[in-house]
N, C-alpha and C. Protein backbone atom coordinates (compact mmCIF):
# COMPACT_ATOMS: atom_id res chain seq x y z
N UNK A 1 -10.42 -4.59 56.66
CA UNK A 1 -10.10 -6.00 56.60
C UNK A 1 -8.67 -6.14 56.07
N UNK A 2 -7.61 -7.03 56.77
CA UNK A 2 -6.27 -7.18 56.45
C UNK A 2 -6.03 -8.05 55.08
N UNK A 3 -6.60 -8.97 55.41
CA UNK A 3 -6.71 -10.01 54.28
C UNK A 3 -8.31 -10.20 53.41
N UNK A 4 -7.82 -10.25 52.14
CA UNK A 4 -8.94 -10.70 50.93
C UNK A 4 -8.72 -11.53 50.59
N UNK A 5 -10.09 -12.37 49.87
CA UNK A 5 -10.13 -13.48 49.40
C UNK A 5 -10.17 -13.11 48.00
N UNK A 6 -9.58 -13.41 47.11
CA UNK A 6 -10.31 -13.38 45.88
C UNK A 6 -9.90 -14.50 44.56
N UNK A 7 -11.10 -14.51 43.95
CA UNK A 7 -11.18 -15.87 43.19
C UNK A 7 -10.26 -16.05 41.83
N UNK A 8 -9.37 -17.26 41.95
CA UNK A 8 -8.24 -17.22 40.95
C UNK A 8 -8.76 -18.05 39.69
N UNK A 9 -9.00 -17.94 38.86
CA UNK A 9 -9.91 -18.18 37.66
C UNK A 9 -9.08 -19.47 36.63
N UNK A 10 -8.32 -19.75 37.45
CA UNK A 10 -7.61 -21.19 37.15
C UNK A 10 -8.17 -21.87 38.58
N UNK A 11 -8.38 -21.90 39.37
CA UNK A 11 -8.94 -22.25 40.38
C UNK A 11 -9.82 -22.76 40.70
N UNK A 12 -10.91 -24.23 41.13
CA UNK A 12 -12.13 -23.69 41.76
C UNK A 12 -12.65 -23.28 43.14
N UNK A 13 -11.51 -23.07 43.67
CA UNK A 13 -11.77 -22.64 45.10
C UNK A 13 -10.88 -21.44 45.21
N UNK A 14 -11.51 -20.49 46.31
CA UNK A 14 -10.94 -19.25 46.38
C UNK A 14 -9.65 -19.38 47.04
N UNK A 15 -8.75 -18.29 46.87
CA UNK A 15 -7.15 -18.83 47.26
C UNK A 15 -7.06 -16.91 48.05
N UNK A 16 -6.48 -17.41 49.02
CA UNK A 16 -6.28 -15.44 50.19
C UNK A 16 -5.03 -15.36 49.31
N UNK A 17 -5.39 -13.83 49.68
CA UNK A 17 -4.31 -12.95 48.47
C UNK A 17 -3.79 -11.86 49.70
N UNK A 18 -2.63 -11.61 50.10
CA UNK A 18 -1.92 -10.72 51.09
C UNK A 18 -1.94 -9.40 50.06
N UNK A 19 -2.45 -8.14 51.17
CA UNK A 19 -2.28 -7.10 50.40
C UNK A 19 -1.08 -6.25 49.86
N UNK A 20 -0.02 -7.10 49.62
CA UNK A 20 1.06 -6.71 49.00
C UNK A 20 0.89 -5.65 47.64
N UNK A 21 1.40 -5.13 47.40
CA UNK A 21 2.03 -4.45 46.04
C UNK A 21 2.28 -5.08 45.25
N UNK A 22 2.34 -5.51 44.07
CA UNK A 22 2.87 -6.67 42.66
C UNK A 22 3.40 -5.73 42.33
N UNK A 23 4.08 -5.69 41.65
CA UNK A 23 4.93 -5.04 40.30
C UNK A 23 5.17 -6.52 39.21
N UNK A 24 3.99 -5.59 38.13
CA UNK A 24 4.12 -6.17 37.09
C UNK A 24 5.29 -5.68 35.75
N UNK A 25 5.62 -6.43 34.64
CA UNK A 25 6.51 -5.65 33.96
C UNK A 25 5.52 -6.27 32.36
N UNK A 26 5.55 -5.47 31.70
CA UNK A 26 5.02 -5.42 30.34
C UNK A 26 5.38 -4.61 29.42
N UNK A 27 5.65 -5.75 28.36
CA UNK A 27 6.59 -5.25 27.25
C UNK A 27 5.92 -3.93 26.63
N UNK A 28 6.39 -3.36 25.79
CA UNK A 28 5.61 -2.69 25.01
C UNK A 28 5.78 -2.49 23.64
N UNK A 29 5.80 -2.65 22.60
CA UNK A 29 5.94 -2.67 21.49
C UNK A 29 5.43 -1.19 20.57
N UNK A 30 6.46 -1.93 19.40
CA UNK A 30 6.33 -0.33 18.41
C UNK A 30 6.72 -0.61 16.95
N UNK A 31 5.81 -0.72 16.29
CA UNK A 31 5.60 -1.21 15.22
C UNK A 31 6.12 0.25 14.21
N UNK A 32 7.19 -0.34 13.44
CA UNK A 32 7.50 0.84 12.59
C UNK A 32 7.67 0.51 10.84
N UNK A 33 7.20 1.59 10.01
CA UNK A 33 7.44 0.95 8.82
C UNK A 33 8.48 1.81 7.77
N UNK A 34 8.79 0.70 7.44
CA UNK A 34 9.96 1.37 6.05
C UNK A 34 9.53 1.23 4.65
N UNK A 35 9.11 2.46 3.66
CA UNK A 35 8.88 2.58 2.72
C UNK A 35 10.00 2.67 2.01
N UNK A 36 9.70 1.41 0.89
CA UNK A 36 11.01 0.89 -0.13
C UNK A 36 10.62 1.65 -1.10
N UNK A 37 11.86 1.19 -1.97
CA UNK A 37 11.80 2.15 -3.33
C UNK A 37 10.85 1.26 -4.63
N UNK A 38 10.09 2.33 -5.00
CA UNK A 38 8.72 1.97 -5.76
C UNK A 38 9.21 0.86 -6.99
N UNK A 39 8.70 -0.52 -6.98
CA UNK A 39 9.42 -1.09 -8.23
C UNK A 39 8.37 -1.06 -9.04
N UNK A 40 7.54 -0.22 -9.44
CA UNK A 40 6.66 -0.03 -10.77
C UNK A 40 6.69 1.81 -10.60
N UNK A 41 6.36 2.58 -11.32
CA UNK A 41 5.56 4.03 -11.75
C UNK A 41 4.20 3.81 -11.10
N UNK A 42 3.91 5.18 -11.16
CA UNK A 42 2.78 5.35 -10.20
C UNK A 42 1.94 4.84 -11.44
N UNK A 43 0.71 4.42 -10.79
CA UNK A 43 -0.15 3.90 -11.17
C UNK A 43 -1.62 3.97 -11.31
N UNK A 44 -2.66 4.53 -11.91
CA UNK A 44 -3.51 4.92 -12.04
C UNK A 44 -4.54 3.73 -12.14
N UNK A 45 -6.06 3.12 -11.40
CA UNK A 45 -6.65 2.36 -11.85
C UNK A 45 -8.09 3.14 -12.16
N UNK A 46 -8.08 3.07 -13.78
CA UNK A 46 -9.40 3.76 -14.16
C UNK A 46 -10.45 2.85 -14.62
N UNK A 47 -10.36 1.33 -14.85
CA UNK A 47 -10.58 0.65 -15.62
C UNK A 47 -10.30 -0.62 -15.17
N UNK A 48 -10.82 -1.98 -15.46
CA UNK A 48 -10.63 -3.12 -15.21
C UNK A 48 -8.83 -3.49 -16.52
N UNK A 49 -9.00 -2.99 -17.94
CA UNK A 49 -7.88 -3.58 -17.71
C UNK A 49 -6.58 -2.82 -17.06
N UNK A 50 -6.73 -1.44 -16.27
CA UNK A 50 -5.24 -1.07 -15.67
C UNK A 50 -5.14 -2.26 -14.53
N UNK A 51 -5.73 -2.21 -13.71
CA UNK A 51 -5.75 -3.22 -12.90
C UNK A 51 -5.31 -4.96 -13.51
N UNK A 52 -6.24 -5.09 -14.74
CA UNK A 52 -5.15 -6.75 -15.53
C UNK A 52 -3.96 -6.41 -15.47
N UNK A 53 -3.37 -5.17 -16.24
CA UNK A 53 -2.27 -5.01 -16.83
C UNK A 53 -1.13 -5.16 -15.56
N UNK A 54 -1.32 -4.43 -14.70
CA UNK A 54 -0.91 -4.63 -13.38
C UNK A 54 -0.24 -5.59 -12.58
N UNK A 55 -1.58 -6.43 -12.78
CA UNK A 55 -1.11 -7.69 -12.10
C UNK A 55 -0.69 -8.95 -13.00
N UNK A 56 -0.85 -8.69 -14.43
CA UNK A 56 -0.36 -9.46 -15.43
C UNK A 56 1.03 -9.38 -15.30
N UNK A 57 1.57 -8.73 -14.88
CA UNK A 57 3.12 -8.24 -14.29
C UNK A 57 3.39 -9.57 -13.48
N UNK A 58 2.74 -9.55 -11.67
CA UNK A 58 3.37 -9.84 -10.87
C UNK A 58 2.74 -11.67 -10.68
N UNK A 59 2.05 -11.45 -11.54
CA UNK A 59 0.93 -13.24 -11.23
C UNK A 59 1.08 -14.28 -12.43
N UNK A 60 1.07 -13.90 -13.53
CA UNK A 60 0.68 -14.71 -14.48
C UNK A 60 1.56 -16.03 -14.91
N UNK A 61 2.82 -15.44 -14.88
CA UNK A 61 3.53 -16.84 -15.00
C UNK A 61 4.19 -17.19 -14.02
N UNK A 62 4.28 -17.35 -12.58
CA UNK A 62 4.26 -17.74 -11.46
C UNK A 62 4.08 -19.21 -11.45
N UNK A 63 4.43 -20.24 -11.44
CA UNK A 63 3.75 -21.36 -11.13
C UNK A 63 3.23 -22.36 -9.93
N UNK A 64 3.55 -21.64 -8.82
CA UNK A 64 2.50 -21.55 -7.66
C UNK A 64 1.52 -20.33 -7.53
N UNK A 65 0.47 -20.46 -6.61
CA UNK A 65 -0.45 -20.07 -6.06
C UNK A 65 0.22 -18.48 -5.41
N UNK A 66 -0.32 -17.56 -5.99
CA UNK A 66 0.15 -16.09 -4.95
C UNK A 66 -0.78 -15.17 -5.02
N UNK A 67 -1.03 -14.83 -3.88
CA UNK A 67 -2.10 -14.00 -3.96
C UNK A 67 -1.89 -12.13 -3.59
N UNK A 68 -1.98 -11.11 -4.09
CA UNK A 68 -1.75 -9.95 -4.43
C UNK A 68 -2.40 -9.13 -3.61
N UNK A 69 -2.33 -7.96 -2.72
CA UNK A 69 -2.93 -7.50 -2.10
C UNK A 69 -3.19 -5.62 -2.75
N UNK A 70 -3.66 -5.38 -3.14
CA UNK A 70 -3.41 -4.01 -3.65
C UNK A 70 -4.45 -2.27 -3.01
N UNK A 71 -2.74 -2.20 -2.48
CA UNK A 71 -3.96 -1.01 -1.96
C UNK A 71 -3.93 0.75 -3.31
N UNK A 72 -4.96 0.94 -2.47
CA UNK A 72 -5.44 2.40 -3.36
C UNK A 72 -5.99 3.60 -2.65
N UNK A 73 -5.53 4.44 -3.23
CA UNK A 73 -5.95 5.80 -2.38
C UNK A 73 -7.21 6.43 -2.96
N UNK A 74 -7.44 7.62 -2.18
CA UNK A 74 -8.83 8.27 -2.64
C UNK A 74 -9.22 8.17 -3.91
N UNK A 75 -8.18 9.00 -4.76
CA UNK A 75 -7.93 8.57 -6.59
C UNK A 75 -7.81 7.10 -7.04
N UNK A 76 -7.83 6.14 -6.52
CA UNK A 76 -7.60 4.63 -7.12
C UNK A 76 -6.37 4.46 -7.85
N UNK A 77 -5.01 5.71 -7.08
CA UNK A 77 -3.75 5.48 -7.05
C UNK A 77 -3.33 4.17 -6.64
N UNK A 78 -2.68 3.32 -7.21
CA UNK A 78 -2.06 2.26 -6.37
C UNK A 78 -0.54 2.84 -5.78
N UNK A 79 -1.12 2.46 -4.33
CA UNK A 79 -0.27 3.20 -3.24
C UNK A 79 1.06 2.28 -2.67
N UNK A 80 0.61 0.78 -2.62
CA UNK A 80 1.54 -0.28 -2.46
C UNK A 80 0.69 -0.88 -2.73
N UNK A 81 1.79 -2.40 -2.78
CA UNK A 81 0.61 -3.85 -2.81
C UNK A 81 1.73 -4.84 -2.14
N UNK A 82 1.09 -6.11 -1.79
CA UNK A 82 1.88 -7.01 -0.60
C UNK A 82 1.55 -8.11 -1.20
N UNK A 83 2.55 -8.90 -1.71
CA UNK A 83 2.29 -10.62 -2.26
C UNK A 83 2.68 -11.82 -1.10
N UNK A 84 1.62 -12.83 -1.29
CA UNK A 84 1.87 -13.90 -0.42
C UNK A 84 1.92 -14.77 -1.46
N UNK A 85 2.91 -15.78 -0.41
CA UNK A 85 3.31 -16.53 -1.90
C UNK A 85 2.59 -18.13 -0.79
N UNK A 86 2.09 -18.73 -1.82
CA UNK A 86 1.32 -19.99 -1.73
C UNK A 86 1.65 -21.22 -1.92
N UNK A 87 1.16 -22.59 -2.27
CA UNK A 87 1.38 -23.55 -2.41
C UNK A 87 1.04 -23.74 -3.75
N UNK A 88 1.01 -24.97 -4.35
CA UNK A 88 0.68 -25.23 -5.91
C UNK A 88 -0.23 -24.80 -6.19
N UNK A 89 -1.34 -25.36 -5.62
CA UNK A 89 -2.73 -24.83 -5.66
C UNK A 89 -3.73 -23.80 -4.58
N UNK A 90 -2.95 -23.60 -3.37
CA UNK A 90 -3.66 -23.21 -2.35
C UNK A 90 -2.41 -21.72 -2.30
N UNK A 91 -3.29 -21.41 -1.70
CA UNK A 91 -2.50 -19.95 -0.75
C UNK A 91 -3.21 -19.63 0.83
N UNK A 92 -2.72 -19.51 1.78
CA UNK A 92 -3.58 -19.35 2.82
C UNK A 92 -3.46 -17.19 2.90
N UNK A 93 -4.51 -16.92 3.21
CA UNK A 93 -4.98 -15.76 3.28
C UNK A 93 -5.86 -15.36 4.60
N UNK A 94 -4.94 -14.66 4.99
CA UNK A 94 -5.59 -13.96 6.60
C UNK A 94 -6.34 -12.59 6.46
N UNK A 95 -7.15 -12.79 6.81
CA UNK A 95 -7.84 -11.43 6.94
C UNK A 95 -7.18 -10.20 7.73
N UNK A 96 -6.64 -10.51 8.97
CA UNK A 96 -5.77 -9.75 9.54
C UNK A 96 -4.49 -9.15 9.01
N UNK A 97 -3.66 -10.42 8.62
CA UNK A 97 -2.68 -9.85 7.62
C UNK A 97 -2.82 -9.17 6.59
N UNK A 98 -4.14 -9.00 5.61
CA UNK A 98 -4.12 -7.83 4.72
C UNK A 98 -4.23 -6.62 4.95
N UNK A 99 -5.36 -6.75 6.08
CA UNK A 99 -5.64 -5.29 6.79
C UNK A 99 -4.83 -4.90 7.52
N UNK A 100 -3.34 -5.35 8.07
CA UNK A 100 -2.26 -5.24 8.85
C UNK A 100 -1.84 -4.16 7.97
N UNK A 101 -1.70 -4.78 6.59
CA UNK A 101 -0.78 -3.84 5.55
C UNK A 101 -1.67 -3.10 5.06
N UNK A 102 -2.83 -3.17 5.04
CA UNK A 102 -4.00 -2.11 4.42
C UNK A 102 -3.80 -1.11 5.17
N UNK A 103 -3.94 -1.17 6.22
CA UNK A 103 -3.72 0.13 7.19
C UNK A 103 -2.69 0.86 7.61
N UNK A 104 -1.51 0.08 7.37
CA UNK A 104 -0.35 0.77 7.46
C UNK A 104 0.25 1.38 6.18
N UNK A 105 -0.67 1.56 5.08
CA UNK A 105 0.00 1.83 3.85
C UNK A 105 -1.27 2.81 3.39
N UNK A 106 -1.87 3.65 4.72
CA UNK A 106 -3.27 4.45 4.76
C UNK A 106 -4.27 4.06 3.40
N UNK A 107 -4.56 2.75 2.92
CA UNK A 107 -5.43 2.54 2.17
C UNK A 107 -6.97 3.00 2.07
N UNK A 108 -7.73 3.72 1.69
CA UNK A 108 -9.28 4.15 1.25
C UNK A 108 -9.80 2.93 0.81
N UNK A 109 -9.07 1.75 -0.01
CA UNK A 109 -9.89 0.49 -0.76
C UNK A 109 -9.12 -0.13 -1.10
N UNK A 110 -8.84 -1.16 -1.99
CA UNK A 110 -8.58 -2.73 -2.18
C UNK A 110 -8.66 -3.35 -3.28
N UNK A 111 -8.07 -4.00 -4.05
CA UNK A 111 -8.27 -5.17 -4.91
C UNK A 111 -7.32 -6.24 -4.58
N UNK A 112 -8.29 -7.61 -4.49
CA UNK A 112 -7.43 -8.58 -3.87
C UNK A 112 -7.20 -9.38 -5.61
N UNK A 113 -5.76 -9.88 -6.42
CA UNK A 113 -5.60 -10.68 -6.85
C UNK A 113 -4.70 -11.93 -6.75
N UNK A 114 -5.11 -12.81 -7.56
CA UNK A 114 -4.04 -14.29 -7.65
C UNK A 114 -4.65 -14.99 -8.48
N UNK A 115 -3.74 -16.14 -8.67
CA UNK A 115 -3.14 -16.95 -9.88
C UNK A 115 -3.85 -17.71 -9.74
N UNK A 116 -4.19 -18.83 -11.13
CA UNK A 116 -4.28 -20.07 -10.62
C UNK A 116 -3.17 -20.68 -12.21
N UNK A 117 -2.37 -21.31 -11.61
CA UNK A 117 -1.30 -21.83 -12.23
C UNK A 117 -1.57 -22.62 -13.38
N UNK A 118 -3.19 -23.45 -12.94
CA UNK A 118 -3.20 -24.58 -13.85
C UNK A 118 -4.45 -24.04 -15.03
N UNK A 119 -4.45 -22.68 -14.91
CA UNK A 119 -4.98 -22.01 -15.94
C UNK A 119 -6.49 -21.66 -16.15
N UNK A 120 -7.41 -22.32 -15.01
CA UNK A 120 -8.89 -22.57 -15.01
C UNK A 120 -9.09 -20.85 -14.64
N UNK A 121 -9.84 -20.80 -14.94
CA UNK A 121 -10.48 -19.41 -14.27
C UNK A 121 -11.80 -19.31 -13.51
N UNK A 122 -11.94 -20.48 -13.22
CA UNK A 122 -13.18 -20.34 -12.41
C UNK A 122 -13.05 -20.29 -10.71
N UNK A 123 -13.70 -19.61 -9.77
CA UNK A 123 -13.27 -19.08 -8.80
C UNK A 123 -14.41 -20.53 -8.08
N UNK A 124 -12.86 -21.30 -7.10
CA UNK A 124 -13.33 -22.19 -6.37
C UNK A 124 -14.35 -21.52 -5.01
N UNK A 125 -14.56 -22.54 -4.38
CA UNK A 125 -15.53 -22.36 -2.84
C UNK A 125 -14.11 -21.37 -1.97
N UNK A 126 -13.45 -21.95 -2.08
CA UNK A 126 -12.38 -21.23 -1.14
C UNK A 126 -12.16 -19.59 -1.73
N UNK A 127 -12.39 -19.08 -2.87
CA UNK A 127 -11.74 -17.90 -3.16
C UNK A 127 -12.99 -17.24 -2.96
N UNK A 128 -14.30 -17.74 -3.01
CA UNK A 128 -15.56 -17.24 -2.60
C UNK A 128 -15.56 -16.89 -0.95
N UNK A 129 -15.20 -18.10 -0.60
CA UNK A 129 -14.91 -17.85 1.17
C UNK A 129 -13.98 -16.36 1.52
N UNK A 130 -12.89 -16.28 1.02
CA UNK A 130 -11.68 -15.55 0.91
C UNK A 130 -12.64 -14.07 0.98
N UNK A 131 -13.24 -14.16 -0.22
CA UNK A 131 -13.88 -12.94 -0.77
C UNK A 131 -14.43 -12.10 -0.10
N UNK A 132 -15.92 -13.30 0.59
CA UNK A 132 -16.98 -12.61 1.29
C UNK A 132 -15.93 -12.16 3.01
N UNK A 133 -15.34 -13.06 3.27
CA UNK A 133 -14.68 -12.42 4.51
C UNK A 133 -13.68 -11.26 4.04
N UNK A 134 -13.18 -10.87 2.88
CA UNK A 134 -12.65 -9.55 3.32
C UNK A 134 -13.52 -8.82 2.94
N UNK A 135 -14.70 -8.69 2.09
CA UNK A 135 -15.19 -7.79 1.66
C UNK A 135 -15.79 -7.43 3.27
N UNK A 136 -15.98 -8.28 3.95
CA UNK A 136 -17.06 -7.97 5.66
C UNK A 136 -15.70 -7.31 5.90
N UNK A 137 -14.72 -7.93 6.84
CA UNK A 137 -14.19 -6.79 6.92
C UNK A 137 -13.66 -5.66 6.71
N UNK A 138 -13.67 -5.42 5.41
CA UNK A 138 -12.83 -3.95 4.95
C UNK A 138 -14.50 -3.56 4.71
N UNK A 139 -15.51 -3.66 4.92
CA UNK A 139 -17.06 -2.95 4.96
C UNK A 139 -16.60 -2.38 6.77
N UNK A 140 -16.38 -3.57 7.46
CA UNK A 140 -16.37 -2.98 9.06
C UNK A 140 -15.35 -2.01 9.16
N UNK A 141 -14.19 -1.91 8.61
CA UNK A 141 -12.73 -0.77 8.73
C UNK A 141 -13.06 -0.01 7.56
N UNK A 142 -14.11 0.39 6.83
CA UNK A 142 -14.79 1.54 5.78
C UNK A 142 -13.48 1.16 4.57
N UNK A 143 -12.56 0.21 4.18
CA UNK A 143 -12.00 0.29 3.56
C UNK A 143 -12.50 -1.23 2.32
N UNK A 144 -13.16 -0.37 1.47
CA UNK A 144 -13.60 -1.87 0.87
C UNK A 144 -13.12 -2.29 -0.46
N UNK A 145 -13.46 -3.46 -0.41
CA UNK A 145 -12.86 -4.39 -1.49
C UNK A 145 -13.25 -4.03 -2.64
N UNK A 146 -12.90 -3.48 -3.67
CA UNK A 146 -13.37 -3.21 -4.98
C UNK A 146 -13.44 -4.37 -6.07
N UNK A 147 -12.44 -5.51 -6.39
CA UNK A 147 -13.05 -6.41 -6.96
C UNK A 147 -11.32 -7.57 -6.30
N UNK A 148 -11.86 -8.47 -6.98
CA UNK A 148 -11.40 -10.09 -6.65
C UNK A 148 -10.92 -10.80 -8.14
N UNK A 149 -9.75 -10.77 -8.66
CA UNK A 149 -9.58 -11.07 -9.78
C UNK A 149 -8.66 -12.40 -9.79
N UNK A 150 -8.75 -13.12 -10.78
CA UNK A 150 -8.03 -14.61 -10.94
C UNK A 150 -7.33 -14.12 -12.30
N UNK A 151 -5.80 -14.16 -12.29
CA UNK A 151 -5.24 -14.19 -13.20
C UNK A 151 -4.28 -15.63 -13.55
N UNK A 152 -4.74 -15.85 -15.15
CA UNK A 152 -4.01 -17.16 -15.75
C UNK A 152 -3.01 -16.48 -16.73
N UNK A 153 -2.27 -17.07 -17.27
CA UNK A 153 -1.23 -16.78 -18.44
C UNK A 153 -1.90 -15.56 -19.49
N UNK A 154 -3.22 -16.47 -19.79
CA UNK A 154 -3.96 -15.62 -21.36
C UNK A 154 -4.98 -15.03 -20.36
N UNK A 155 -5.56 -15.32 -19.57
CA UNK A 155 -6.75 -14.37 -19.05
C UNK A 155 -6.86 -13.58 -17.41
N UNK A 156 -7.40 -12.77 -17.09
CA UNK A 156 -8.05 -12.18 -16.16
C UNK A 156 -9.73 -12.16 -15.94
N UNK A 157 -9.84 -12.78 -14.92
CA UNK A 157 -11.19 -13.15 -14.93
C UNK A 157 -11.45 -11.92 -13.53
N UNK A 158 -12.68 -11.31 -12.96
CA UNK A 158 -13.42 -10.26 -12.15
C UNK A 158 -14.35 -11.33 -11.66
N UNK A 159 -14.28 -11.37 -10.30
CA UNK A 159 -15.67 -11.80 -9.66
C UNK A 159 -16.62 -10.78 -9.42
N UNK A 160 -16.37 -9.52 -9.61
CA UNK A 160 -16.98 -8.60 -8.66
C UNK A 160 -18.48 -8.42 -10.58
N UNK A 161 -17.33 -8.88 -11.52
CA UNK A 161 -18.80 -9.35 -12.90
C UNK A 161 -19.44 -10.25 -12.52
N UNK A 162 -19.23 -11.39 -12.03
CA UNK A 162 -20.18 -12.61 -11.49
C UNK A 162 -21.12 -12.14 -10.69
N UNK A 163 -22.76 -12.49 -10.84
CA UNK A 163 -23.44 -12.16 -10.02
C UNK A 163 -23.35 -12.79 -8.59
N UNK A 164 -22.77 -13.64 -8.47
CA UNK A 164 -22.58 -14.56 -6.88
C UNK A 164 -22.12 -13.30 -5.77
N UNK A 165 -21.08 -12.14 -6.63
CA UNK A 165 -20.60 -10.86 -5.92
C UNK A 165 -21.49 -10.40 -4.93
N UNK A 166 -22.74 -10.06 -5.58
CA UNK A 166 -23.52 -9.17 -4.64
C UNK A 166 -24.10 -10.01 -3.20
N UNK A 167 -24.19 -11.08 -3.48
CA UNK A 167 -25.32 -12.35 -3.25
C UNK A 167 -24.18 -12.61 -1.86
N UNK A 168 -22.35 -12.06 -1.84
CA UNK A 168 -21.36 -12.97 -1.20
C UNK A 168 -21.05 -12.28 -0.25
């Protein structure tokens, strides 16, 4: 048969297609990364407060919303970490974008932290939301979330102590 019909899916009626050759062209991309020079000492997390101490550094007196991404190797080396910086009270947080940098910085696991400026430490509906979706996905990419911390001026609060953790 010289000519085919076949169905164009913007279409609702079939449109004849000549058996020509196409030549298509498609980009291709190449994602490359540059490892900067370390602005802390290596870092050991054995303990809930190495991990405060840590991020008592990069969060606490901030006075917007930023949220901390921290990766860790087999040892619970902190290997890098990636800050997004937020609004007064909000920060938007992609699941994709952490695991973008989770994976390119060969992470084993995770601690996600951030601020809350106006000093409360109690973890809203949204940082619960935040939570349970990365903990699902870094469960689906075997790289999981070890805890979820809110840092204020005087405190560091752990969700992963709250029983809502297991339940999220």
């Amino acid at each position: 048969m010289s000519n085919s019909i076949q169905l164009n899916v913007f279409e609702t009626s079939p449109t004849p297609i000549k058996k020509a050759k196409k030549m298509y062209t498609v980009q291709k991309y190449k994602l490359s990364y540059v490892k900067e020079d370390p602005s802390f000492p290596s870092h050991k997390i054995v303990n809930k407060s190495d991990v405060t101490d840590f991020c008592k550094k990069f969060l606490s007196d901030i006075p917007v919303e930023n949220v901390c991404i921290i990766a860790l190797d087999n040892s619970n080396s902190i290997i890098g970490f990636d800050a997004i910086e937020g609004a007064t009270n909000q920060c938007a947080v992609y699941p994709s974008n952490c695991f973008r940098f989770l994976l390119s910085a060969g992470a084993s696991s995770f601690i996600v932290a951030h601020n809350h400026p106006g000093g409360t430490t109690t973890a809203s509906h949204a940082d619960w939301t935040i939570t349970k979706r990365l903990k699902d996905a870094g469960s689906l990419l075997d790289i999981p979330l070890l805890d979820h911390l809110i840092v204020t001026e005087d405190t560091v609060v752990s969700l992963r102590e709250n029983s809502k953790w297991e339940n999220n």
